[in-house]
N, C-alpha and C. Protein backbone atom coordinates (compact mmCIF):
# COMPACT_ATOMS: atom_id res chain seq x y z
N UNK A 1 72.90 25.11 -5.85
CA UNK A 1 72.29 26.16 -6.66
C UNK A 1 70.84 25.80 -6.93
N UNK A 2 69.94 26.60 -6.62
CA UNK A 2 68.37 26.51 -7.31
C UNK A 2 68.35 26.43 -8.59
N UNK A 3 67.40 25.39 -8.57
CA UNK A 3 66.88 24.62 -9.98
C UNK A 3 65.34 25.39 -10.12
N UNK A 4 65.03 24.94 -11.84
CA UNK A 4 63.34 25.14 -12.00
C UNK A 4 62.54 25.22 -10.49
N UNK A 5 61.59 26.23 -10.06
CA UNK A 5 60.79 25.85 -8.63
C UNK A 5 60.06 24.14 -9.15
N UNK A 6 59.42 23.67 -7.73
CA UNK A 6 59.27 22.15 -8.22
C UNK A 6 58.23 21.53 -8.29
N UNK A 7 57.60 22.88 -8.37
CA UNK A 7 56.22 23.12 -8.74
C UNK A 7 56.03 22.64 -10.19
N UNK A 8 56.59 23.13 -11.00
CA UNK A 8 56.75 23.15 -12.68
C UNK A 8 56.61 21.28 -12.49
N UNK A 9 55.87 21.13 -13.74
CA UNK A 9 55.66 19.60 -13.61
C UNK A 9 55.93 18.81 -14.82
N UNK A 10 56.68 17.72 -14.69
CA UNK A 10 57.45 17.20 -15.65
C UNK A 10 56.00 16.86 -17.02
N UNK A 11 56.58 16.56 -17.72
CA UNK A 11 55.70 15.97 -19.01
C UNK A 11 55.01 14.60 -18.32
N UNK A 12 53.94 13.94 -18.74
CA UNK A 12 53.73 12.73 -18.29
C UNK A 12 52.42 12.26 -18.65
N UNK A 13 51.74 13.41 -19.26
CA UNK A 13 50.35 12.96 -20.01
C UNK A 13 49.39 12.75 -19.12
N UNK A 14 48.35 12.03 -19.18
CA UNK A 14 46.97 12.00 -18.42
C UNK A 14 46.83 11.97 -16.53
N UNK A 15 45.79 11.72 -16.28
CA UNK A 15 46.21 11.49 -14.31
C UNK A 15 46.70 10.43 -14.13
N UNK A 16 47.19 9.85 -13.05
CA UNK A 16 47.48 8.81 -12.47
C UNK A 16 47.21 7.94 -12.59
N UNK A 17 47.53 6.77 -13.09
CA UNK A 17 47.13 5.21 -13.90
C UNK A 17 47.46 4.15 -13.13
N UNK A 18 46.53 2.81 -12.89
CA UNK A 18 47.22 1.79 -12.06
C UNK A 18 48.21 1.24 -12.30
N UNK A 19 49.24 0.67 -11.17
CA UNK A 19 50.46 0.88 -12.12
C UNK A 19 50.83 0.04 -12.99
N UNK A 20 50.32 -0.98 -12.80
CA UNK A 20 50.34 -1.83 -13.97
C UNK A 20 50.40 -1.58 -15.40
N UNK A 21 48.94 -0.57 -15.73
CA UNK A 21 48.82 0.18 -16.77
C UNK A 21 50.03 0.80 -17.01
N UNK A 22 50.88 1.70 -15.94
CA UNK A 22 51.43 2.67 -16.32
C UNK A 22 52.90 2.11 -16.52
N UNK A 23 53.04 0.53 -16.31
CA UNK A 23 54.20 -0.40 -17.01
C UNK A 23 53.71 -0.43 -18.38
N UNK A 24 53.00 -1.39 -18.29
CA UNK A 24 52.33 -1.49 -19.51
C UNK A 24 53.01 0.06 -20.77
N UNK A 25 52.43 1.12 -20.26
CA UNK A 25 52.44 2.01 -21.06
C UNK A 25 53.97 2.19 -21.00
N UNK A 26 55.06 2.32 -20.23
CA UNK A 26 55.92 2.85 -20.53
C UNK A 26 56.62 2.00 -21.18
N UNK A 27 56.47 0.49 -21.11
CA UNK A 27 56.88 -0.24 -22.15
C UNK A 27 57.02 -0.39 -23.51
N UNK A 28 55.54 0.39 -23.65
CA UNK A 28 54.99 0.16 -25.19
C UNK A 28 56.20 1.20 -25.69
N UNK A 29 56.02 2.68 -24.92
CA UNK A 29 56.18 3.53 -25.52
C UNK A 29 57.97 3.79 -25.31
N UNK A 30 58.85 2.93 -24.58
CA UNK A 30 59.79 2.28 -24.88
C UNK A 30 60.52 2.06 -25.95
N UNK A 31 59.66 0.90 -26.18
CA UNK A 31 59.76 0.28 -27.40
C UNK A 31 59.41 1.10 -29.00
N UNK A 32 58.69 1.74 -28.65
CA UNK A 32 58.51 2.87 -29.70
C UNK A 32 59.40 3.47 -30.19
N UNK A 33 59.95 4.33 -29.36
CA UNK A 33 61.36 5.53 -29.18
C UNK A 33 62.16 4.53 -29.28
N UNK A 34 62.38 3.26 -29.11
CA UNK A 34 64.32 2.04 -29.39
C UNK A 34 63.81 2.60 -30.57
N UNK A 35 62.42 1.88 -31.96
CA UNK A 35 62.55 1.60 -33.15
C UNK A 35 62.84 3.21 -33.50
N UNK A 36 61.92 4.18 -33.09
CA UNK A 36 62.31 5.42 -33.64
C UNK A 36 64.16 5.66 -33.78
N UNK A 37 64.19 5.39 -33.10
CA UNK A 37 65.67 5.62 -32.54
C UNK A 37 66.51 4.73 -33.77
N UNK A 38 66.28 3.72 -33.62
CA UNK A 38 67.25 2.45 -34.72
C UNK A 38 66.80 2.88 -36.13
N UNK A 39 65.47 3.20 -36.54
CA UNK A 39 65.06 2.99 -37.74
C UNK A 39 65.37 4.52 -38.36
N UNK A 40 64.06 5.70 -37.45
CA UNK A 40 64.00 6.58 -38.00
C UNK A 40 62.48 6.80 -37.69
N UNK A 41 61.71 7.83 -37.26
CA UNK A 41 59.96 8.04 -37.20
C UNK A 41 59.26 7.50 -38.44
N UNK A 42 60.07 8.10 -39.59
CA UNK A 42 59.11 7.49 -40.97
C UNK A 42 58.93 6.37 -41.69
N UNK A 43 60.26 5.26 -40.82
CA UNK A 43 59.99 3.97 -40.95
C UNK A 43 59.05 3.16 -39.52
N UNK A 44 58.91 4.09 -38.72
CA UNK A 44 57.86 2.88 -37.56
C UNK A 44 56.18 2.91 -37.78
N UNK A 45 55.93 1.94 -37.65
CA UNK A 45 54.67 1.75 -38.22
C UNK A 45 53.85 0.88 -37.24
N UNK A 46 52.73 0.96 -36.89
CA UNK A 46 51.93 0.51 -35.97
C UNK A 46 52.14 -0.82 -35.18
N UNK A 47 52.25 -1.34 -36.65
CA UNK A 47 52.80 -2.82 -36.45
C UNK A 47 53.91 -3.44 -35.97
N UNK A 48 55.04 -2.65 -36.09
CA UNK A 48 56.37 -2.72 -35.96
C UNK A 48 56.37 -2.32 -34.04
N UNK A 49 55.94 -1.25 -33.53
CA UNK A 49 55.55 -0.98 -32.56
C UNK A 49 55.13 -2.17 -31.47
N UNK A 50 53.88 -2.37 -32.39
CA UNK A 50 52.89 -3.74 -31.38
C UNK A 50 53.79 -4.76 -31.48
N UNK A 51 54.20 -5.51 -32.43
CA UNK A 51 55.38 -6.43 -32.48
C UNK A 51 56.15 -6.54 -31.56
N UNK A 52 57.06 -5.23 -31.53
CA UNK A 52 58.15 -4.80 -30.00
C UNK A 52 57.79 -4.84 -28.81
N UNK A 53 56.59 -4.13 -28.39
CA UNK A 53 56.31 -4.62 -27.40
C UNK A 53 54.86 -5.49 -26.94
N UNK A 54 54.77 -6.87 -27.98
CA UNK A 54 54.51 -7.59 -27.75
C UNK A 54 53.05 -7.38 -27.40
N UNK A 55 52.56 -6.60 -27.83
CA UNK A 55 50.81 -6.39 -27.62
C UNK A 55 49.94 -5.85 -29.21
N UNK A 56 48.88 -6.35 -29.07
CA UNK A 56 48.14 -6.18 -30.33
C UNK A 56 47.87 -5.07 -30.71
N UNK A 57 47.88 -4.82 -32.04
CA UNK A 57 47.83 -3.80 -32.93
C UNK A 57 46.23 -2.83 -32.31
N UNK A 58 45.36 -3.39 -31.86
CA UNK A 58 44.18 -3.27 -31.64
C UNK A 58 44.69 -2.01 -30.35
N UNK A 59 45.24 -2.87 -29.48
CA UNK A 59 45.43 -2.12 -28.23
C UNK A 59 46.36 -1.18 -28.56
N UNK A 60 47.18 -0.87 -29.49
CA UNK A 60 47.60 0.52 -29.70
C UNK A 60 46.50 2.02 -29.90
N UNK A 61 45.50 1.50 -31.43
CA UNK A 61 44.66 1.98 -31.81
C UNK A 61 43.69 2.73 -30.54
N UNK A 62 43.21 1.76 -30.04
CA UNK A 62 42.49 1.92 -28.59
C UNK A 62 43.24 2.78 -27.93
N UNK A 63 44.24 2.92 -27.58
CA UNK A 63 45.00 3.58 -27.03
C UNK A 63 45.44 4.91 -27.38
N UNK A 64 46.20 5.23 -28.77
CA UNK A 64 46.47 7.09 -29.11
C UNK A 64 45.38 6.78 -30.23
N UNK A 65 44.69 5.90 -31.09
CA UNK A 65 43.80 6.92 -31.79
C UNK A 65 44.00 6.28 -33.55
N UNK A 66 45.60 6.64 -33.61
CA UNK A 66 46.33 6.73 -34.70
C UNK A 66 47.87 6.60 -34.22
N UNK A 67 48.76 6.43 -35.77
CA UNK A 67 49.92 6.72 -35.94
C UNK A 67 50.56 7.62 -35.15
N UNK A 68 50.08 8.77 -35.44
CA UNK A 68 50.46 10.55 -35.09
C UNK A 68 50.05 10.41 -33.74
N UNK A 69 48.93 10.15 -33.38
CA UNK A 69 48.91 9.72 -31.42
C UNK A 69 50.30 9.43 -30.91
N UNK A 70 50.39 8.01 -31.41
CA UNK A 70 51.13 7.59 -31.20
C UNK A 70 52.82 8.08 -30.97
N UNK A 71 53.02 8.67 -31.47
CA UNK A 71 54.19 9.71 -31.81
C UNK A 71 54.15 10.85 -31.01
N UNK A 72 53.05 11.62 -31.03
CA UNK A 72 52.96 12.25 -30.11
C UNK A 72 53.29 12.15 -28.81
N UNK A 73 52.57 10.69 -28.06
CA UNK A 73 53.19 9.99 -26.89
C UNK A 73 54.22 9.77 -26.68
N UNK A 74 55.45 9.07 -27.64
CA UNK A 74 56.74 8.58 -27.92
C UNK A 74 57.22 10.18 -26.97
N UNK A 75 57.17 11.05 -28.35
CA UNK A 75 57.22 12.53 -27.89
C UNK A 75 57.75 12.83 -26.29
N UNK A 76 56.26 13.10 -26.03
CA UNK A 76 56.13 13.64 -25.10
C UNK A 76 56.58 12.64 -23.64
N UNK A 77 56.67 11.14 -24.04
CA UNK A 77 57.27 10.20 -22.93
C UNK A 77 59.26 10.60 -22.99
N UNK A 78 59.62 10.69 -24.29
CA UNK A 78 61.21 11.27 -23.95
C UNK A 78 60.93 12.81 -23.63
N UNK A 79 60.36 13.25 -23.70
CA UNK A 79 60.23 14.72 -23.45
C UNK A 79 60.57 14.81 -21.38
N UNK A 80 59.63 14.09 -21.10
CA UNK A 80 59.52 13.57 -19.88
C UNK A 80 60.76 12.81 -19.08
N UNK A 81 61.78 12.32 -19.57
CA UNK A 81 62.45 11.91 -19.58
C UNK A 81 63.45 12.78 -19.44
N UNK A 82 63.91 13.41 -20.50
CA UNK A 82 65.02 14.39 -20.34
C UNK A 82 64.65 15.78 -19.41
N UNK A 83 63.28 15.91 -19.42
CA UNK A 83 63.06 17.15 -18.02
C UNK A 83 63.21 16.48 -16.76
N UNK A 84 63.19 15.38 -16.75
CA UNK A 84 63.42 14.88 -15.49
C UNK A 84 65.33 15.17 -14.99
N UNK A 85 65.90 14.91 -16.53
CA UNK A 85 67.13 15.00 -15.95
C UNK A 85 67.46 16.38 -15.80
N UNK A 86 66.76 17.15 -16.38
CA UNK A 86 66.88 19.03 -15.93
C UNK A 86 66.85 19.08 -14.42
N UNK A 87 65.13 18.66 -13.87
CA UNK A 87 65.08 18.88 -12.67
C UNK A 87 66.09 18.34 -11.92
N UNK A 88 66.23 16.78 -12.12
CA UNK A 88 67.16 16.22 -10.80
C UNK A 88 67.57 15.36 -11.02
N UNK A 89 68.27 15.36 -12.47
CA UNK A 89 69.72 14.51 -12.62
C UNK A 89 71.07 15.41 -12.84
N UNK A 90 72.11 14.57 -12.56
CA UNK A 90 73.00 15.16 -12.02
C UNK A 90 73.31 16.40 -12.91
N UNK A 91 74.68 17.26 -12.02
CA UNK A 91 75.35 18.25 -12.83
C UNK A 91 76.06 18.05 -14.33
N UNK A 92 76.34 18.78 -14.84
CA UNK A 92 75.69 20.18 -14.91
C UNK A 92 74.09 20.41 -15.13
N UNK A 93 73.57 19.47 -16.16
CA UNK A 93 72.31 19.72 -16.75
C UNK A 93 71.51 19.63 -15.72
N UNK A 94 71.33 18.89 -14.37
CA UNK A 94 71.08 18.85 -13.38
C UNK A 94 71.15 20.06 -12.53
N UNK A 95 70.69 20.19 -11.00
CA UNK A 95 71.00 21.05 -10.02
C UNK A 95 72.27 20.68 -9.01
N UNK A 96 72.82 21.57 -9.37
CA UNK A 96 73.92 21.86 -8.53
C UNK A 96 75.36 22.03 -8.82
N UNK A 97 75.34 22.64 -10.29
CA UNK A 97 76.92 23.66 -11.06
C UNK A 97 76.20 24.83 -11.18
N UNK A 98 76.93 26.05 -11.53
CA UNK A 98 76.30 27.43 -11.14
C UNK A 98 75.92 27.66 -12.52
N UNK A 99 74.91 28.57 -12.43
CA UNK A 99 74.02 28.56 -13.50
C UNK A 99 74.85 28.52 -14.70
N UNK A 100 75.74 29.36 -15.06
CA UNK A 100 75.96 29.85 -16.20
C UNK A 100 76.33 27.40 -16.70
N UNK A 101 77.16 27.07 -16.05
CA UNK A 101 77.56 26.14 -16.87
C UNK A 101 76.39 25.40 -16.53
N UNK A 102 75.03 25.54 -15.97
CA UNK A 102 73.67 24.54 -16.25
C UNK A 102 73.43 25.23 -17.64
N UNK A 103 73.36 26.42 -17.76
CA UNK A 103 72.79 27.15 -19.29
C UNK A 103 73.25 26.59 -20.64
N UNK A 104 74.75 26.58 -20.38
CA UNK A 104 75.89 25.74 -21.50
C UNK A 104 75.36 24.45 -21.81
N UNK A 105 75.62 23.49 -20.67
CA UNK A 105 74.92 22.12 -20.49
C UNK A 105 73.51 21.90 -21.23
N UNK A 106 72.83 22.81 -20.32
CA UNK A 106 71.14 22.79 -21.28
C UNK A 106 71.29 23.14 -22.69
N UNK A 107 72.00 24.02 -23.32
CA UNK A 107 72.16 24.26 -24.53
C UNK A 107 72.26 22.87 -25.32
N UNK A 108 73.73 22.28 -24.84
CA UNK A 108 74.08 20.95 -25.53
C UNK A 108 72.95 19.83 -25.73
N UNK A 109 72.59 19.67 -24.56
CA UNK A 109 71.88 18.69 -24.40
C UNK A 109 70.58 19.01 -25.24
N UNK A 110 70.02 20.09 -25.30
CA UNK A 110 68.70 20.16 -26.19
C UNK A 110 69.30 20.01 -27.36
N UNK A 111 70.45 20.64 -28.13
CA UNK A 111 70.98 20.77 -29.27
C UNK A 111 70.93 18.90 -29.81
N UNK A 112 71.74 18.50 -28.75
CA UNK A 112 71.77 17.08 -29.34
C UNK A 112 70.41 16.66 -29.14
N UNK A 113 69.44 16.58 -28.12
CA UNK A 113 67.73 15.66 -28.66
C UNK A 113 66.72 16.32 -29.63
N UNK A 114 67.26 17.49 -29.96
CA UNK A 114 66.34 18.07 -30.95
C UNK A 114 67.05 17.43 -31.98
N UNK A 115 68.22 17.47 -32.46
CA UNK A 115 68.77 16.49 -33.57
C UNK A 115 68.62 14.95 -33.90
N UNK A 116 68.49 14.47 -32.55
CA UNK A 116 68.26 13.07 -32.54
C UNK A 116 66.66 12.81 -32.62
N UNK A 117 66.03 13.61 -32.19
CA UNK A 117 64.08 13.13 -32.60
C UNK A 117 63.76 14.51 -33.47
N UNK A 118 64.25 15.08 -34.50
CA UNK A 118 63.95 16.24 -35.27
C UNK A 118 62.89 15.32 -35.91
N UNK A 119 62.85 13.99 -36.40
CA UNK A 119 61.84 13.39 -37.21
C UNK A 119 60.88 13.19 -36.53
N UNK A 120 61.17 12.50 -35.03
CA UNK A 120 59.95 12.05 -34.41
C UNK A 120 58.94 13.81 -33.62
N UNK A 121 59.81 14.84 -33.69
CA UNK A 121 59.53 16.00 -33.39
C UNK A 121 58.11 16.55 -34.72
N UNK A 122 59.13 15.67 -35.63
CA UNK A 122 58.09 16.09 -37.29
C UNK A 122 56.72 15.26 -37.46
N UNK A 123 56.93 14.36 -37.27
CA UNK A 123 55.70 13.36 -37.16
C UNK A 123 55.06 13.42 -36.00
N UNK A 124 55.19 14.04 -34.53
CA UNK A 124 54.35 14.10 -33.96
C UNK A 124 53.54 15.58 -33.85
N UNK A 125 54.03 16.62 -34.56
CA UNK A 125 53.85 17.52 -34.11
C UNK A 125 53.80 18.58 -34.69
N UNK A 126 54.44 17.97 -36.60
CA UNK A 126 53.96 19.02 -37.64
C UNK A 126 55.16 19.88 -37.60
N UNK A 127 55.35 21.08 -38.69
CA UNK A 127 56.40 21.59 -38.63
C UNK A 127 56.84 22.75 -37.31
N UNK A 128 55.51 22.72 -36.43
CA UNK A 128 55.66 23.51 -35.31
C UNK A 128 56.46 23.12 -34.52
N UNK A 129 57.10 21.82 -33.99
CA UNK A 129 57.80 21.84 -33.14
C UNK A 129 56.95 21.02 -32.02
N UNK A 130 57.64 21.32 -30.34
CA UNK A 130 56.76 20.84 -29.93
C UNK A 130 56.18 21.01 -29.26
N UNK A 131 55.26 20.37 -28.15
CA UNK A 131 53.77 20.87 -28.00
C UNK A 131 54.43 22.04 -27.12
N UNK A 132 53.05 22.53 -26.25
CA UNK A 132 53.18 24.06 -25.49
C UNK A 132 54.13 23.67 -24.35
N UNK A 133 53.51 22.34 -23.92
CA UNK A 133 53.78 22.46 -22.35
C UNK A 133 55.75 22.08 -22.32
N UNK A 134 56.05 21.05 -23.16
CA UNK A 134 57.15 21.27 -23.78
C UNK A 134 58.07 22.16 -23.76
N UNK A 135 57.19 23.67 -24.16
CA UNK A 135 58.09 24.54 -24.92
C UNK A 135 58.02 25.42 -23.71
N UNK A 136 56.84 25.35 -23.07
CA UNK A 136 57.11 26.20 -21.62
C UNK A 136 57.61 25.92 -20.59
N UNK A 137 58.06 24.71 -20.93
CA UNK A 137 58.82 24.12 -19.32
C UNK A 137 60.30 24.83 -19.92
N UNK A 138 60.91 24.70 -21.35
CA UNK A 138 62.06 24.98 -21.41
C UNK A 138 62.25 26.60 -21.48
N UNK A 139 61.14 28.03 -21.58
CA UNK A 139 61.38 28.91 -21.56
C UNK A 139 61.30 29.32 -20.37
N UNK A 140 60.65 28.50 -19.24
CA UNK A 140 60.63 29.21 -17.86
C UNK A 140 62.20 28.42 -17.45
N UNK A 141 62.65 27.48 -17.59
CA UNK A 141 64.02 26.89 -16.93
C UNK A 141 65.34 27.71 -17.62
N UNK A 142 65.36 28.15 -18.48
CA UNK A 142 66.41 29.18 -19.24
C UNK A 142 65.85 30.66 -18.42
N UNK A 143 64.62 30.90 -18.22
CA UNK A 143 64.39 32.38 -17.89
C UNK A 143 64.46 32.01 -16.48
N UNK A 144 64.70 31.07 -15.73
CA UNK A 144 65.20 31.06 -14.49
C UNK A 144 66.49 31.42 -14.35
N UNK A 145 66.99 30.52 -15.09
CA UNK A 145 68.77 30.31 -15.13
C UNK A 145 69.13 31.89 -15.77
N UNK A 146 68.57 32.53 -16.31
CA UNK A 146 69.26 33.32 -16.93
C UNK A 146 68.45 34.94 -15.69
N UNK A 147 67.87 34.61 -14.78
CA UNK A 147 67.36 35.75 -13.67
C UNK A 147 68.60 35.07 -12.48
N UNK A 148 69.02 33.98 -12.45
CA UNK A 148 70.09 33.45 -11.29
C UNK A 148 71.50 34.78 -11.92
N UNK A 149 71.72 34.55 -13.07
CA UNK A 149 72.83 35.11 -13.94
C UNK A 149 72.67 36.89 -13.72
N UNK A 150 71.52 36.85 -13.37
CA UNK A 150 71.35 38.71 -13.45
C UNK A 150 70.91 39.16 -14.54
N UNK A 151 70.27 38.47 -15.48
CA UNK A 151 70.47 38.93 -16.88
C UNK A 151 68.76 40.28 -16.35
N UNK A 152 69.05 41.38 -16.85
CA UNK A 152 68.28 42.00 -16.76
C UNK A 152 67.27 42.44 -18.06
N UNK A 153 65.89 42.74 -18.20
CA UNK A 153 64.97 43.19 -19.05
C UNK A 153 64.12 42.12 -19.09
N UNK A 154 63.39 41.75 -20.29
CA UNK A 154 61.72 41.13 -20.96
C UNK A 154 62.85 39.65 -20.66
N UNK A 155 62.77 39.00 -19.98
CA UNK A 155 63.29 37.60 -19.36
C UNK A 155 62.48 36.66 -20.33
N UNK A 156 61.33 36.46 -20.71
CA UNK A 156 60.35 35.40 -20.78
C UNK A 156 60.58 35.90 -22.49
N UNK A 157 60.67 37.34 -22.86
CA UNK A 157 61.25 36.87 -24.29
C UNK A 157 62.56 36.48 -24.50
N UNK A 158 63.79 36.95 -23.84
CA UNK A 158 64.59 36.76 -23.76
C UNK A 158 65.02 35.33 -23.99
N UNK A 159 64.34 35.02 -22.86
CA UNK A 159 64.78 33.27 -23.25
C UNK A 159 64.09 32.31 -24.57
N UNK A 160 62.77 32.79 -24.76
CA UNK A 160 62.44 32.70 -25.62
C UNK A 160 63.34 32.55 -27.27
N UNK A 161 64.36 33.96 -27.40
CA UNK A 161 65.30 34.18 -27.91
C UNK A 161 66.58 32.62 -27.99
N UNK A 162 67.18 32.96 -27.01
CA UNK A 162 67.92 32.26 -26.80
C UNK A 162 67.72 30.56 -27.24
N UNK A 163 66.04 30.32 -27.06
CA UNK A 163 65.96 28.66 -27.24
C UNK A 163 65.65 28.91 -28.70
N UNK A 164 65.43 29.82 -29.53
CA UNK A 164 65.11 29.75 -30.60
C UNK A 164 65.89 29.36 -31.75
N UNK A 165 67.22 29.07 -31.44
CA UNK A 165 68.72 28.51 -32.37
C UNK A 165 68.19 27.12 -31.96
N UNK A 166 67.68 26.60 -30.54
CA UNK A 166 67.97 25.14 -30.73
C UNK A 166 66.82 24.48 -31.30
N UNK A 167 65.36 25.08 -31.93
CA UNK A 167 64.26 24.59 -32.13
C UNK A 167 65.54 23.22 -33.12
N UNK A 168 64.27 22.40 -33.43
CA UNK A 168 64.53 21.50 -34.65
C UNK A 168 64.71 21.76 -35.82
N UNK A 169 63.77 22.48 -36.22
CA UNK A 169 63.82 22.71 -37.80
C UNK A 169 64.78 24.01 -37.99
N UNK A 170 65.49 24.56 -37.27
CA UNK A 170 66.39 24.92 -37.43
C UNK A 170 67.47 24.41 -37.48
N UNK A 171 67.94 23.36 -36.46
CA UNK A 171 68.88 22.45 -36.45
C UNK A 171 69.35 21.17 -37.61
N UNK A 172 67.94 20.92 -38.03
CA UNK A 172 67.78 20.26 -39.32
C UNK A 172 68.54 20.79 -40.69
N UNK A 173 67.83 22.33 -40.74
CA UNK A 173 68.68 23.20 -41.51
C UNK A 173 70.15 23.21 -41.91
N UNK A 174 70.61 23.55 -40.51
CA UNK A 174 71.79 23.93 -40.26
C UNK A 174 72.94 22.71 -40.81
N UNK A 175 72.55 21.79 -40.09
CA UNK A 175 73.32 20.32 -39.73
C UNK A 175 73.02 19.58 -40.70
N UNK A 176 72.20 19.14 -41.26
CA UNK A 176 71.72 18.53 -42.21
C UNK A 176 71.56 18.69 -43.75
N UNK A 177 71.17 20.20 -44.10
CA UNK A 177 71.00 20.50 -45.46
C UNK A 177 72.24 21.76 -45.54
N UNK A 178 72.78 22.40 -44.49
CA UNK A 178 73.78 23.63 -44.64
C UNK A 178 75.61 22.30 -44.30
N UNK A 179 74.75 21.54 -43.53
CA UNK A 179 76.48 20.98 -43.13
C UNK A 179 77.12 21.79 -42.50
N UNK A 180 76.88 22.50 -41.42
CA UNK A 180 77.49 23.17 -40.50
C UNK A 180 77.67 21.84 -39.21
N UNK A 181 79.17 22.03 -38.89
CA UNK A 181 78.86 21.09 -37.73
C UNK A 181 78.12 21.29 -36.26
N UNK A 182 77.73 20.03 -35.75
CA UNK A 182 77.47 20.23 -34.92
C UNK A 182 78.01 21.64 -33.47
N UNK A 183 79.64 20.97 -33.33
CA UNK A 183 80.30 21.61 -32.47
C UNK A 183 80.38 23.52 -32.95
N UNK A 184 80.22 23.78 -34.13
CA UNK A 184 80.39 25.07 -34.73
C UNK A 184 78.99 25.76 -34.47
N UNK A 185 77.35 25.03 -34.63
CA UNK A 185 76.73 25.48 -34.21
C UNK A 185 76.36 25.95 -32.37
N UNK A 186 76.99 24.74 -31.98
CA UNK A 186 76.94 24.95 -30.36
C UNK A 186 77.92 25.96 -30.18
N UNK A 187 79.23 26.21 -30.87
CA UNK A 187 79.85 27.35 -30.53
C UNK A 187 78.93 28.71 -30.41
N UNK A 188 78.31 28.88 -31.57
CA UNK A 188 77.71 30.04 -32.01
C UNK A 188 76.94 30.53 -30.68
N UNK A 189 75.72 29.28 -30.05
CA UNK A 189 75.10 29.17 -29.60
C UNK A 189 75.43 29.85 -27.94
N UNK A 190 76.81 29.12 -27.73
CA UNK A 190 77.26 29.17 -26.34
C UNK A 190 77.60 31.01 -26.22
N UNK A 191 78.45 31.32 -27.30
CA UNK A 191 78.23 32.36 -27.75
C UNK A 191 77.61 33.42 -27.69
N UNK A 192 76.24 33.49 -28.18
CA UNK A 192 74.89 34.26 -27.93
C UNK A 192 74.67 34.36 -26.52
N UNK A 193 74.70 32.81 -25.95
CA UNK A 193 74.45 33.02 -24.68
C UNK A 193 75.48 34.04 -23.75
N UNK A 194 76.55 33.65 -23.59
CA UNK A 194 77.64 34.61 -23.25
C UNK A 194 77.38 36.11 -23.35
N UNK A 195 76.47 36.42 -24.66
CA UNK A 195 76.78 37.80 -24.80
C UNK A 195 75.40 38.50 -24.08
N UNK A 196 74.57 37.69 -24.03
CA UNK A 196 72.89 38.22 -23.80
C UNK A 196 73.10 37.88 -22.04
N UNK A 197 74.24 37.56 -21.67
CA UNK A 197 74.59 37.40 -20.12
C UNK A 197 75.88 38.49 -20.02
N UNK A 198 76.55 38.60 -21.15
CA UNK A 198 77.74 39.79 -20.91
C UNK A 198 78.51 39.06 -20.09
N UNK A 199 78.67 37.70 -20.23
CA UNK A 199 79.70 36.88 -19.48
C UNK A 199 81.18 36.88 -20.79
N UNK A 200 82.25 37.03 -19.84
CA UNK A 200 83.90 37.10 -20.84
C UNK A 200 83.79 35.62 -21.12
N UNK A 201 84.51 35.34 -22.23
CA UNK A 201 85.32 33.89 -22.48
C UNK A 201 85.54 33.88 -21.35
C-alpha cells in the first residue's frame, strides 16, 4: 500500500553536518529526551543535560541559544524519529496494512507521544503545540490515508479535523485533569474516524 509520497521530508533541522557533528548532536539530544523522559521537561536543566552527555554547559549554549532552544531540538529530534517510523517502519504505522488500519495505528501512536512529551511539547513550543512543519507532515499523511479510503470533500481540512482530538493540550485535558482513560479516548477517536470514512464496526 502507498505511504506519504517521499518527497515529504522527515524533521531533522539544519543542512547536512559532518558526521561527527551530527553524532555528536544526536547524542546530546539523546540524552536530553532519556532525562525528559525519566524526570519530566520542567525538571531538565542545562546542566543536567551537559552532565549526560558529557559535554560542557558552554557548548550547549553555543549551540540552541537557551533552555527553550534546547527543547525545541529534543522536540523536533523525537519528532523526527517517530516520522521516520510513519514513513518506513514497519506495519501498521508503517507502509504496508491498508489504510484504514495505518489511520487507527497513526491515531494510537500520536495519542500515546503527544501524552508522553505533552510537557516537552509545552516547553518547547508554548501552548501552541507543535511547530508547522510538524503539524504539516501529520495533516498531509492523514489527508493521504484518508484520499486512499475515498473519503470525499475539503481533505486538508478534514484531516485537519480529525488530528485535532490528538493535539496535546487536549489530551492533557482529557487524561490528566478530566481522568478519562486513555483506551476510552482512543475509542472515541477511532470512532470519529470510522464515521468521517463511513467505515462499519
Amino acid at each position: 500500500m502507498a505511504s506519504v509520497p517521499t518527497e515529504i521530508a522527515v524533521l531533522g533541522g539544519p543542512p547536512p553536518e559532518r558526521r561527527d557533528a551530527a553524532r555528536n548532536r544526536a547524542r546530546l539530544l539523546d540524552a536530553a529526551l532519556r532525562l525528559v523522559d525519566e524526570r519530566g521537561a520542567d525538571q531538565v536543566t542545562m546542566d543536567s543535560v551537559a552532565a549526560a552527555a558529557c559535554v560542557g554547559k558552554g557548548t550547549l549554549f553555543r549551540r540552541y541559544g537557551s533552555r527553550a532552544g534546547l527543547m525545541l531540538a529534543v522536540l523536533d529530534h523525537s519528532e523526527a524519529a517517530w516520522q521516520a517510523e510513519v514513513i518506513g517502519g514497519p506495519p501498521p504505522l508503517g507502509p504496508g496494512a491498508p489504510p484504514m488500519e495505518r489511520l487507527l495505528a497513526f491515531g494510537r501512536s500520536r495519542l500515546e507521544t503527544s501524552l508522553r512529551h505533552a510537557d516537552l511539547i509545552a516547553a518547547a513550543s508554548g501552548e501552541h503545540g507543535r511547530s508547522h512543519a510538524a503539524a504539516a507532515f501529520t495533516v498531509l499523511h492523514v489527508r493521504h490515508l484518508l484520499a486512499e479510503l475515498g473519503v470525499r470533500g475539503d481533505l486538508p481540512l478534514l484531516a485537519t479535523a480529525v488530528l485535532a482530538p490528538l493535539e496535546a493540550s487536549i489530551l492533557v485535558q482529557q487524561v490528566r485533569v478530566d481522568h478519562l482513560s486513555e483506551g476510552r479516548v482512543l475509542a472515541a477517536w477511532s470512532d470519529l474516524v470510522r464515521r468521517v470514512c463511513r467505515d462499519p464496526l
